[in-house]
Protein backbone atom coordinates (compact mmCIF):
# COMPACT_ATOMS: atom_id res chain seq x y z
CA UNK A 1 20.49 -10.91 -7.40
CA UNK A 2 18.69 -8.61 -5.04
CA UNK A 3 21.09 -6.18 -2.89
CA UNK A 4 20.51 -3.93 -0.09
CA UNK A 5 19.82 -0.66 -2.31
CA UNK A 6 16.59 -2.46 -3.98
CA UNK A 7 15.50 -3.66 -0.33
CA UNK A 8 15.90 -0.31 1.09
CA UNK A 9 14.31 1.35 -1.90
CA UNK A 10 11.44 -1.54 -1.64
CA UNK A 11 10.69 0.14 1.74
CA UNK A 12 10.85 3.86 0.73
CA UNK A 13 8.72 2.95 -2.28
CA UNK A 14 6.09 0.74 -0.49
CA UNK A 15 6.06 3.43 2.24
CA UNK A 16 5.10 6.02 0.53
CA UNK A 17 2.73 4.45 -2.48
CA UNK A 18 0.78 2.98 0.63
CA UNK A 19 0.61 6.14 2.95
CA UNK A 20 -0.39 8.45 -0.19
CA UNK A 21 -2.89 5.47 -1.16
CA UNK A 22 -4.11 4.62 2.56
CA UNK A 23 -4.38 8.13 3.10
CA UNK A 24 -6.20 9.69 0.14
CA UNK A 25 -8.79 6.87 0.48
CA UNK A 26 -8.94 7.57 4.54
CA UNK A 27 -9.59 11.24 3.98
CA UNK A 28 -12.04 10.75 0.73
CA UNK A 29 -13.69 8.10 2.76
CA UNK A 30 -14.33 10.15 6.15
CA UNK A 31 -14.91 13.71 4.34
CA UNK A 32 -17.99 11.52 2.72
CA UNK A 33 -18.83 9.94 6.21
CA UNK A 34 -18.97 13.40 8.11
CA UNK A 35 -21.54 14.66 4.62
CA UNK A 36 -23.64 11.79 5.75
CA UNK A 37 -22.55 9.88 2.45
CA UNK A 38 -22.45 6.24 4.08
CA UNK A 39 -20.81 5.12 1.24
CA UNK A 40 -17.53 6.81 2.23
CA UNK A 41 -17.11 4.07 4.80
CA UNK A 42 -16.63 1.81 1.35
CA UNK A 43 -13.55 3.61 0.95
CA UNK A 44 -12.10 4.48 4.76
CA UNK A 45 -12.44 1.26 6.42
CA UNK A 46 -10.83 -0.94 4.22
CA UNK A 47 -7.99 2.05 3.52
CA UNK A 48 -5.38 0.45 5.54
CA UNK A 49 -5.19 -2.74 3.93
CA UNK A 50 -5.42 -1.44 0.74
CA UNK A 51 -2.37 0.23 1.73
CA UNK A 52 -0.44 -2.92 3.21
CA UNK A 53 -1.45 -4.57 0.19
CA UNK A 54 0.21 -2.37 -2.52
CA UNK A 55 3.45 -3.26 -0.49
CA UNK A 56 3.02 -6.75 -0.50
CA UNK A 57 2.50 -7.02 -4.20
CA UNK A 58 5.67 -4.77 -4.60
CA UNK A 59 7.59 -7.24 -2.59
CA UNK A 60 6.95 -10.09 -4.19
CA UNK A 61 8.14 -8.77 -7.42
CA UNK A 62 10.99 -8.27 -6.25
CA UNK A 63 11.23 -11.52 -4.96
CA UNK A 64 10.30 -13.16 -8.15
CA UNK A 65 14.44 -11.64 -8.99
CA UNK A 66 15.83 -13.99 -6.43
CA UNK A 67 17.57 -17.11 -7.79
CA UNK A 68 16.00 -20.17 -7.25
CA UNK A 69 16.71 -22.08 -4.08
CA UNK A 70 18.91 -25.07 -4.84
């Protein structure tokens, strides 16, 4: 059974992975960009739903604990 403590620490968890993610490849990605490395826009345009994504996949782990629907 899921409770509120693992949804709430879902969010802070998903949160942060995803900003520290989102943002590491955002600031790799532009740093490159400015130093006329095209290939940094590899790496800061799709940062965002890199980010989104890591949460998602955390979710649904956590739903895979729910009990089946009857």
């Amino acid at each position: 059974m899921v409770t509120r403590a693992d949804i709430l620490l879902l969010g802070l968890q998903a949160g942060v992975i995803s900003c520290l993610v989102g943002g590491l490849m955002l600031g790799i990605g532009l740093g490159l960009v400015v130093q006329n490395a095209h290939i940094g826009w590899l790496l800061a345009l799709p940062a965002a739903p890199v980010g989104g994504l890591i949460g998602y996949a955390m979710a649904r782990r956590l739903a895979k604990r729910l009990p089946p629907a009857e």
